[in-house]
N, C-alpha and C. Protein backbone atom coordinates (compact mmCIF):
# COMPACT_ATOMS: atom_id res chain seq x y z
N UNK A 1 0.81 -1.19 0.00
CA UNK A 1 0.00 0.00 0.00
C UNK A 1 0.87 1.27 0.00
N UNK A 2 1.96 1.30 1.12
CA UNK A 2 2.48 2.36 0.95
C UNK A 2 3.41 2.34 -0.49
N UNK A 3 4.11 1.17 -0.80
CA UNK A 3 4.64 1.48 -2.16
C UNK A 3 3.57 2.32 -3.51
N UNK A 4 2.48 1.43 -3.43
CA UNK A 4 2.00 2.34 -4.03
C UNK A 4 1.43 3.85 -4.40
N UNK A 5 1.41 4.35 -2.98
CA UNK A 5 0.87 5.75 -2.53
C UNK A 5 2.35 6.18 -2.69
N UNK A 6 3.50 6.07 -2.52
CA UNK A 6 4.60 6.64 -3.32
C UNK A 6 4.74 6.91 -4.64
N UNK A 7 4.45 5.82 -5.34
CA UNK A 7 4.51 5.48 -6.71
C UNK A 7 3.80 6.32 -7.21
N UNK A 8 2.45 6.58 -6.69
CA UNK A 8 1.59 7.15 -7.60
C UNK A 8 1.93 8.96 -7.31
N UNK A 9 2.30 9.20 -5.92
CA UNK A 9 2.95 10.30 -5.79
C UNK A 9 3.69 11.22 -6.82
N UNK A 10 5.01 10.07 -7.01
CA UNK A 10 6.25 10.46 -7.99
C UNK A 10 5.73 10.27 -9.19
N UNK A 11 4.88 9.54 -10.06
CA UNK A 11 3.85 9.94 -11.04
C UNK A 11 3.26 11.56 -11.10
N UNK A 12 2.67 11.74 -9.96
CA UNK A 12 2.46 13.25 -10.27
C UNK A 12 3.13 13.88 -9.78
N UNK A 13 4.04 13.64 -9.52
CA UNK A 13 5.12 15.28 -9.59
C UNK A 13 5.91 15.14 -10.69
N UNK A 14 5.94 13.98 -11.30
CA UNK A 14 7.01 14.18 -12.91
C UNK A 14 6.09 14.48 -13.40
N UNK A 15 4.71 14.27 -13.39
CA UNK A 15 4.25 14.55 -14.48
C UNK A 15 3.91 16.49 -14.20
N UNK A 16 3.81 16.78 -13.11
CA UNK A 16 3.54 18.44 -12.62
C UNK A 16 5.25 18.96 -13.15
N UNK A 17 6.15 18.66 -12.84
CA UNK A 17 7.40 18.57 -12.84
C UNK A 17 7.27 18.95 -15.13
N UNK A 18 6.76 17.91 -15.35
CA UNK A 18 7.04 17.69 -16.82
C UNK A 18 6.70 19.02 -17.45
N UNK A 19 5.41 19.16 -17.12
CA UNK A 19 4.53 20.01 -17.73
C UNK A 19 5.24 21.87 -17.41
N UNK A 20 5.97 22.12 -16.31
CA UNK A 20 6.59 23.03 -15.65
C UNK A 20 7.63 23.18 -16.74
N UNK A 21 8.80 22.19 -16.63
CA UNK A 21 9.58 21.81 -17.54
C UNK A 21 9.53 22.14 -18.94
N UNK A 22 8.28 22.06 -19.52
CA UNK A 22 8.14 22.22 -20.82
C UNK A 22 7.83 23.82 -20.75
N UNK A 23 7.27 24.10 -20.16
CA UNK A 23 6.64 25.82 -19.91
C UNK A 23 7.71 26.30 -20.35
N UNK A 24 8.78 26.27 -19.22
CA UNK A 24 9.92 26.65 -19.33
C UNK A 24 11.58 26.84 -20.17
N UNK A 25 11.07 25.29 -21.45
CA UNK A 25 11.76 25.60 -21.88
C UNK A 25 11.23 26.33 -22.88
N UNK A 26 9.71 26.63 -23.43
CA UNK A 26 9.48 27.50 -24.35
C UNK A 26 9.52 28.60 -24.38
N UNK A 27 9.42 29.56 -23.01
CA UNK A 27 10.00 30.78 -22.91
C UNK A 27 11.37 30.71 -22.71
N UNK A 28 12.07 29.72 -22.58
CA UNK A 28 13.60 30.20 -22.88
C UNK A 28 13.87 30.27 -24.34
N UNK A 29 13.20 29.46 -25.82
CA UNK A 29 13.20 29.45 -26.55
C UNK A 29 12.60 30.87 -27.21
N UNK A 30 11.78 31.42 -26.87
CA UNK A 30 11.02 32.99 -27.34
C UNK A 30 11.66 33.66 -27.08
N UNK A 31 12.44 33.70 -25.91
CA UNK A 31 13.59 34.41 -25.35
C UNK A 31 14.88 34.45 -25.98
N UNK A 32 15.21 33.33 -26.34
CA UNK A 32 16.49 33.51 -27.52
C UNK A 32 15.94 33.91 -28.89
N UNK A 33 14.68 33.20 -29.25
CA UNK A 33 14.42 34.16 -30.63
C UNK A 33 14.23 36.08 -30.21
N UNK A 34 13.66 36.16 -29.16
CA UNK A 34 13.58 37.77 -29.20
C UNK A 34 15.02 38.13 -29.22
N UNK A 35 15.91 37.62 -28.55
CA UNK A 35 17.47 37.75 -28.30
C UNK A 35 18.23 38.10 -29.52
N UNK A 36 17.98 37.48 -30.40
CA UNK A 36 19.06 36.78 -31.85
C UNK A 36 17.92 37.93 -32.47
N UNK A 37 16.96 38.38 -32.84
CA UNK A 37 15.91 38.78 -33.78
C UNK A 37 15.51 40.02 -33.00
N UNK A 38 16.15 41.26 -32.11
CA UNK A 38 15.19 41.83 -31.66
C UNK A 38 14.90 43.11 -31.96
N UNK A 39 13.12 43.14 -32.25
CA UNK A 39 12.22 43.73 -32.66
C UNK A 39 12.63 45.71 -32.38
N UNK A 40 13.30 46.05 -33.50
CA UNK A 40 13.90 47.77 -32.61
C UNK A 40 12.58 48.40 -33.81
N UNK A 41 11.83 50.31 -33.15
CA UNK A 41 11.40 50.43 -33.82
C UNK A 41 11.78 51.21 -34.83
N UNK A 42 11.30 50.95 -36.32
CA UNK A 42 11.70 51.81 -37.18
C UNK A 42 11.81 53.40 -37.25
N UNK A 43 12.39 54.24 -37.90
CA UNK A 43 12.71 55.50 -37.53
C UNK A 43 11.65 55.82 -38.77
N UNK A 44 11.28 57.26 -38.76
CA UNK A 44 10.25 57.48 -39.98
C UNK A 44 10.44 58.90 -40.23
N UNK A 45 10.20 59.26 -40.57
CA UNK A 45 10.34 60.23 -41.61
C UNK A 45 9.14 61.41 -42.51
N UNK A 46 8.82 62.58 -42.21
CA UNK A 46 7.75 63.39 -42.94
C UNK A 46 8.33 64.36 -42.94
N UNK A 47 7.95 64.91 -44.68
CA UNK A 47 7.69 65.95 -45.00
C UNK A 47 7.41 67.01 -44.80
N UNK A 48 8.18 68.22 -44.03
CA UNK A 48 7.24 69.31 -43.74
C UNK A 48 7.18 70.35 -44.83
N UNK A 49 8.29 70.64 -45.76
CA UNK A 49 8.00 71.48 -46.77
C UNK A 49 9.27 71.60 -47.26
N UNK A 50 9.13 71.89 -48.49
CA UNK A 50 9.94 71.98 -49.48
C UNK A 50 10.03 72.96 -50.65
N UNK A 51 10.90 73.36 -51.22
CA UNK A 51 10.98 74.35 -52.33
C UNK A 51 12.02 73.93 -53.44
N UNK A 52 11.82 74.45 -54.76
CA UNK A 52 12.73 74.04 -55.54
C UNK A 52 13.27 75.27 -56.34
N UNK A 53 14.57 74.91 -56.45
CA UNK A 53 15.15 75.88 -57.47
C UNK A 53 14.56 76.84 -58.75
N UNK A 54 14.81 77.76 -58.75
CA UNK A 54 14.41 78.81 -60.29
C UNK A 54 15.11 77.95 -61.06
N UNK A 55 15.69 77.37 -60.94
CA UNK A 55 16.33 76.81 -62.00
C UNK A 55 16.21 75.40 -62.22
N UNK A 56 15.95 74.81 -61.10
CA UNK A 56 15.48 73.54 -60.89
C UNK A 56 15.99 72.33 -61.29
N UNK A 57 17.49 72.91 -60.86
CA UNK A 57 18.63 72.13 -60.28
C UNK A 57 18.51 71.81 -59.22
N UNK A 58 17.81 72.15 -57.94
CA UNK A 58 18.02 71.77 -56.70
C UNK A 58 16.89 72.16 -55.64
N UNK A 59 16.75 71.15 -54.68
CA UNK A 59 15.49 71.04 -54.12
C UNK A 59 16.29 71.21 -52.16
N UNK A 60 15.32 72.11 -51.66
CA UNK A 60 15.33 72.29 -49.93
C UNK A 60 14.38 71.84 -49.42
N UNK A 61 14.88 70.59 -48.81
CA UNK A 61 13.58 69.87 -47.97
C UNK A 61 13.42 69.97 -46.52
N UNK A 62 12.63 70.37 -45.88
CA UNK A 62 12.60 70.03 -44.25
C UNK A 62 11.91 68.86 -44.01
N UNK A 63 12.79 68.04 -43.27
CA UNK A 63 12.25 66.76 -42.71
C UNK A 63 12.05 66.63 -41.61
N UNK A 64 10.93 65.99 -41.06
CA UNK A 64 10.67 65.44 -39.56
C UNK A 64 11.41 64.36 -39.66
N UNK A 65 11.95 64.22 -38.64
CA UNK A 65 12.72 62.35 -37.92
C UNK A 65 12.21 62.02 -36.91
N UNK A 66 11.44 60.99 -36.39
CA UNK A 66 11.23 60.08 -35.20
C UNK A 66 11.35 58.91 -35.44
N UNK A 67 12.62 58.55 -34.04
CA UNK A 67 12.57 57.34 -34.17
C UNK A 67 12.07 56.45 -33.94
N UNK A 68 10.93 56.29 -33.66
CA UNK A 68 9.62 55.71 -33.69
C UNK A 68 9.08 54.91 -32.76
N UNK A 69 9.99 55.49 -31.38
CA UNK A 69 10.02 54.81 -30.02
C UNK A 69 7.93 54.94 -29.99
N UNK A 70 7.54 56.00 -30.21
CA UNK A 70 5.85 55.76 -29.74
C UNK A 70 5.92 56.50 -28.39
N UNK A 71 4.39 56.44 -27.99
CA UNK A 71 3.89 56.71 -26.58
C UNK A 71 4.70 58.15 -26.08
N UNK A 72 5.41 58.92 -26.70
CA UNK A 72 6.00 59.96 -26.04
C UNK A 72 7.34 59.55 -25.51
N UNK A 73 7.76 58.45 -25.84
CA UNK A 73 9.08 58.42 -25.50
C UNK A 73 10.25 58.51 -27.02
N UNK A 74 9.52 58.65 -27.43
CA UNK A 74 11.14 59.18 -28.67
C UNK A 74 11.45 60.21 -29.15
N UNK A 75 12.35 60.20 -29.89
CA UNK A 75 13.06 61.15 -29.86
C UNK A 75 12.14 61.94 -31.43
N UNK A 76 12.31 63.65 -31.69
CA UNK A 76 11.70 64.00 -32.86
C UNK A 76 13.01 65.01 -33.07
N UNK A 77 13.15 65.19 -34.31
CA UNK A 77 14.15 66.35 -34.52
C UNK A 77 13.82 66.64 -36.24
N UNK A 78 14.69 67.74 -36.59
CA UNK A 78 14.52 68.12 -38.12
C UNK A 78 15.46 68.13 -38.84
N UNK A 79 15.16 68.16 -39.72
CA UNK A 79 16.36 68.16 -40.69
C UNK A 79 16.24 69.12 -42.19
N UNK A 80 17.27 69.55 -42.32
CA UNK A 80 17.12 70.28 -43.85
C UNK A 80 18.23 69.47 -44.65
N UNK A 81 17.53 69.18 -45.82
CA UNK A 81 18.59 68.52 -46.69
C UNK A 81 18.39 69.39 -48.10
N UNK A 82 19.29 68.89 -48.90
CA UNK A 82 19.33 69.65 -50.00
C UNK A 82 19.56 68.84 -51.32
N UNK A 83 18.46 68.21 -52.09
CA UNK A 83 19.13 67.27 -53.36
C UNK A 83 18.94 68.36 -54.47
N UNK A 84 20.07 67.67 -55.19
CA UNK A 84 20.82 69.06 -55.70
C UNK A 84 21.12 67.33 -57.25
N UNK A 85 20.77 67.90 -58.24
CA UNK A 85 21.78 67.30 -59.55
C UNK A 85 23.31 67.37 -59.36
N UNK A 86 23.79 66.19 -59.68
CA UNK A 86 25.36 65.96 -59.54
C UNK A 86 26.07 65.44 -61.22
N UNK A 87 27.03 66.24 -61.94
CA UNK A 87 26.86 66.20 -62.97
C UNK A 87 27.52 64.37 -63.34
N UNK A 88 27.78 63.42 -62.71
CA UNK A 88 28.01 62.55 -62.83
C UNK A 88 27.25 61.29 -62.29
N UNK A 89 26.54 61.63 -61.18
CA UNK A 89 26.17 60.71 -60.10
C UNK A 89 24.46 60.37 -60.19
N UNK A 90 23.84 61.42 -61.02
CA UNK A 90 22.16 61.63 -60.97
C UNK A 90 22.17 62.72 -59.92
N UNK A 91 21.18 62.44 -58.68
CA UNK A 91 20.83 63.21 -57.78
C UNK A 91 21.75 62.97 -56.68
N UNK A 92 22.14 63.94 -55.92
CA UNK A 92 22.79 63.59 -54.67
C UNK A 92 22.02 64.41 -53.27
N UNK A 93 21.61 63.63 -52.30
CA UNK A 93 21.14 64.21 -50.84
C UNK A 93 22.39 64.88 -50.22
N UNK A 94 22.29 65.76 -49.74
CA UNK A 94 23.41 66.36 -48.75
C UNK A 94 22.47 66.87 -47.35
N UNK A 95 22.91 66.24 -45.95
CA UNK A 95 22.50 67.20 -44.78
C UNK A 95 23.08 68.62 -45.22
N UNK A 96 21.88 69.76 -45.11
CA UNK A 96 22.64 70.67 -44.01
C UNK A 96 22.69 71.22 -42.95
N UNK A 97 21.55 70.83 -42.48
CA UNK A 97 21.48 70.93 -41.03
C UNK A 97 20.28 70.12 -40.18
N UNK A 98 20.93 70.04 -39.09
CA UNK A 98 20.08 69.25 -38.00
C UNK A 98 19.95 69.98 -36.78
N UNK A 99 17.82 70.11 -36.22
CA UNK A 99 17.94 70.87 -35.16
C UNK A 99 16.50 70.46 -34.24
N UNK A 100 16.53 70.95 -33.46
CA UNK A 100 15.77 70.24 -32.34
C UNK A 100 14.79 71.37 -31.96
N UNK A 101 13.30 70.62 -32.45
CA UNK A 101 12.13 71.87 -31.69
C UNK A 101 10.99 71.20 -31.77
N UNK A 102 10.23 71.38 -30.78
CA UNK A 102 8.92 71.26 -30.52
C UNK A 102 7.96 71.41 -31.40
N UNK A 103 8.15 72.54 -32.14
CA UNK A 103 6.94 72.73 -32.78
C UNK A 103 6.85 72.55 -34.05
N UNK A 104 7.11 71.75 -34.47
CA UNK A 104 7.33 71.85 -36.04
C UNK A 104 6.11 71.40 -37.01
N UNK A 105 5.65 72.43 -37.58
CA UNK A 105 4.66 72.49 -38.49
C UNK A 105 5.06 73.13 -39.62
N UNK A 106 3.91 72.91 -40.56
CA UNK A 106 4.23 73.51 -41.93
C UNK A 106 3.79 74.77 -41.93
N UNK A 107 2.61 75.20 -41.22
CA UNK A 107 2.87 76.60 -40.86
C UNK A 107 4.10 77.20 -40.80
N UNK A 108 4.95 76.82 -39.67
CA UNK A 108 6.39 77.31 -38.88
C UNK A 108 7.48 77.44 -39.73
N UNK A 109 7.52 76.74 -41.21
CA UNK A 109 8.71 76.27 -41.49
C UNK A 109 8.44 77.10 -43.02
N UNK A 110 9.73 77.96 -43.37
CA UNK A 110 9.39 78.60 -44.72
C UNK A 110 10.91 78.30 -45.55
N UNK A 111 10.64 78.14 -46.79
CA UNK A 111 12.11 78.06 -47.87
C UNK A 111 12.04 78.42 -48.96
N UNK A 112 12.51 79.52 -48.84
CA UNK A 112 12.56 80.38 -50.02
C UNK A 112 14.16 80.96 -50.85
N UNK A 113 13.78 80.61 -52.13
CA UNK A 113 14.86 80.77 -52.71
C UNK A 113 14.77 81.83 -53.48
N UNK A 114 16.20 82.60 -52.84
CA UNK A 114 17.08 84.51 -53.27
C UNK A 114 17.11 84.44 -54.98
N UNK A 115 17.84 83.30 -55.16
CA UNK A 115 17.99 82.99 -56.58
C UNK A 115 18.69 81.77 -56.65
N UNK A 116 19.05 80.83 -57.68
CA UNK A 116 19.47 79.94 -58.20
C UNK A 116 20.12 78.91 -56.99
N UNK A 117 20.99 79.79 -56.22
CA UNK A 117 22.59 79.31 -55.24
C UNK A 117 22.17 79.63 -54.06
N UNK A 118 21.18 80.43 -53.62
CA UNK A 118 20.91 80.77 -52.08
C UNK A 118 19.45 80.50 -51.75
N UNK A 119 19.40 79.55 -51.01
CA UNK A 119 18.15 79.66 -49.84
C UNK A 119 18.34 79.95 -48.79
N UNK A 120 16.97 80.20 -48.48
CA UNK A 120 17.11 80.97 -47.29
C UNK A 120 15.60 80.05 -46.54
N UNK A 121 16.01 79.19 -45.50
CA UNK A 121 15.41 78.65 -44.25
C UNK A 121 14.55 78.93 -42.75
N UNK A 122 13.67 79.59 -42.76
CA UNK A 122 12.81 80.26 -41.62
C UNK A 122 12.34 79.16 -40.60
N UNK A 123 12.94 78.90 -39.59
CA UNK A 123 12.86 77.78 -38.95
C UNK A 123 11.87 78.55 -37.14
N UNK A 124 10.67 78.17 -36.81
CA UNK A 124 9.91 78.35 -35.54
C UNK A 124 11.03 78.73 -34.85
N UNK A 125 10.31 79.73 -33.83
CA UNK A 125 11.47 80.56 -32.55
C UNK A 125 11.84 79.20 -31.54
N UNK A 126 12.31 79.33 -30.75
CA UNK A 126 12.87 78.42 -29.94
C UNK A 126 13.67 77.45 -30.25
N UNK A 127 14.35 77.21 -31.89
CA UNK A 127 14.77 76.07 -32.21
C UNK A 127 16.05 76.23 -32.13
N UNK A 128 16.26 74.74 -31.64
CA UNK A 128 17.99 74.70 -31.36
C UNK A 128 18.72 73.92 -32.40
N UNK A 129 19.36 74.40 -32.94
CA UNK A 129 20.70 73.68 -33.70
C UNK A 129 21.26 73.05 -33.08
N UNK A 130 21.33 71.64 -33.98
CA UNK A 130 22.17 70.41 -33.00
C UNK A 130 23.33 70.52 -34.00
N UNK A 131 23.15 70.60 -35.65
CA UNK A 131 24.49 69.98 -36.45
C UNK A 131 24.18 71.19 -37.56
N UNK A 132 25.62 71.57 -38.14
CA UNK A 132 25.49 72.10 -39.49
C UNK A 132 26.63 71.37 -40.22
N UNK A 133 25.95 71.15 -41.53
CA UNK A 133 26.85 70.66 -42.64
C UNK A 133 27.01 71.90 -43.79
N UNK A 134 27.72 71.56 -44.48
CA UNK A 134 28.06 72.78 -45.36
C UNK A 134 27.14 72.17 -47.13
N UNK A 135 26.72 72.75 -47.85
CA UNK A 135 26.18 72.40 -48.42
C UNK A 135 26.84 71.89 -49.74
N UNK A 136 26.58 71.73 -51.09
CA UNK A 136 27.61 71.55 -52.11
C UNK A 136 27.93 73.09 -52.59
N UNK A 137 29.15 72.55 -53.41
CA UNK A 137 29.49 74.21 -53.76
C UNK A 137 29.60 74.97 -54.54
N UNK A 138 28.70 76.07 -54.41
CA UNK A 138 28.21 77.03 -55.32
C UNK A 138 26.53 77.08 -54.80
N UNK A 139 26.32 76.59 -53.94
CA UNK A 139 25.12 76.68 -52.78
C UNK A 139 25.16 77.23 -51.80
N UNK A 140 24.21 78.01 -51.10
CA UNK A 140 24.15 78.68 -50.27
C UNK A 140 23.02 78.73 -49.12
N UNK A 141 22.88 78.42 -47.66
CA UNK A 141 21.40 77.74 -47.23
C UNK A 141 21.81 78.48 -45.81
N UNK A 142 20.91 79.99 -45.75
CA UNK A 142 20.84 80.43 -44.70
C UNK A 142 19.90 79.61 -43.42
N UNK A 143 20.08 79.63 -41.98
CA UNK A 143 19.03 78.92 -41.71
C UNK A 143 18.57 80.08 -40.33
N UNK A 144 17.74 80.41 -40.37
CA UNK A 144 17.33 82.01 -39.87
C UNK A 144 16.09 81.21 -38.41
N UNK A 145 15.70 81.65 -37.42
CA UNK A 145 14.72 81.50 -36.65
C UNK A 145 13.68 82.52 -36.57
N UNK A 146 12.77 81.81 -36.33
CA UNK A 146 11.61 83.12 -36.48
C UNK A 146 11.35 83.60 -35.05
N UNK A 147 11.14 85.03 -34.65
CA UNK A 147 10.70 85.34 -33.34
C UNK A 147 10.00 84.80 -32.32
């Protein structure tokens, strides 16, 4: 009697034991696939406005960047780039600048071109410059803040 009330004991704890066991190794398995594979979010990218050359050789774009953390935790910043014809290459992107503000709308944001070689960039008050690049040459890209 008592052998058996053992027996049947250690029956269910391998088998409670088994079933634990298996749990466990499938979240260690999801766990190395999230590990080896893991899910980062994509960065994205919009349009806030743009202008093109009198001559229409070359284009001033303001871009939104987030990196696409969500929920208020990521990061947003702007960017002005400049694709410009390259007499060998097709089109070429160049940064010229990168800057950090709150408010960025298409309202806020103006690009207007002096003539052919100079724009000129009206960027919302409060904005901070993080980076300037220099543009290609024989270009010219003021980047001005508004009050």
């Amino acid at each position: 009697m008592w052998l058996s009330l053992v027996t049947d004991f250690l029956r269910f704890a391998l088998r409670r034991l088994t079933g634990w066991m298996v749990m466990l190794l499938a979240l260690a398995a999801v766990g190395l696939v999230l590990l080896l594979y893991p899910v980062r979010p994509q960065p994205r990218e919009s349009l806030v406005v743009e202008a093109t050359a009198p001559d229409a050789h070359s284009v001033v774009r303001v871009m939104r960047h987030d990196n696409g953390m969500g929920f208020g935790l990521g990061e947003e910043w702007g960017v002005v780039l400049v694709d410009r014809e390259s007499r060998w290459f097709g089109r070429k992107v160049e940064t010229v600048a990168e800057f950090d503000s709150d408010r960025l709308d298409d309202r806020a944001v103006r690009v207007e071109w002096r003539d052919a070689n100079h724009a000129v960039v009206t960027l919302p008050g409060g904005t901070r410059i993080i980076s300037r690049g220099k543009p290609a040459a024989g270009l010219a890209v003021d980047l001005r803040t508004a009050p």
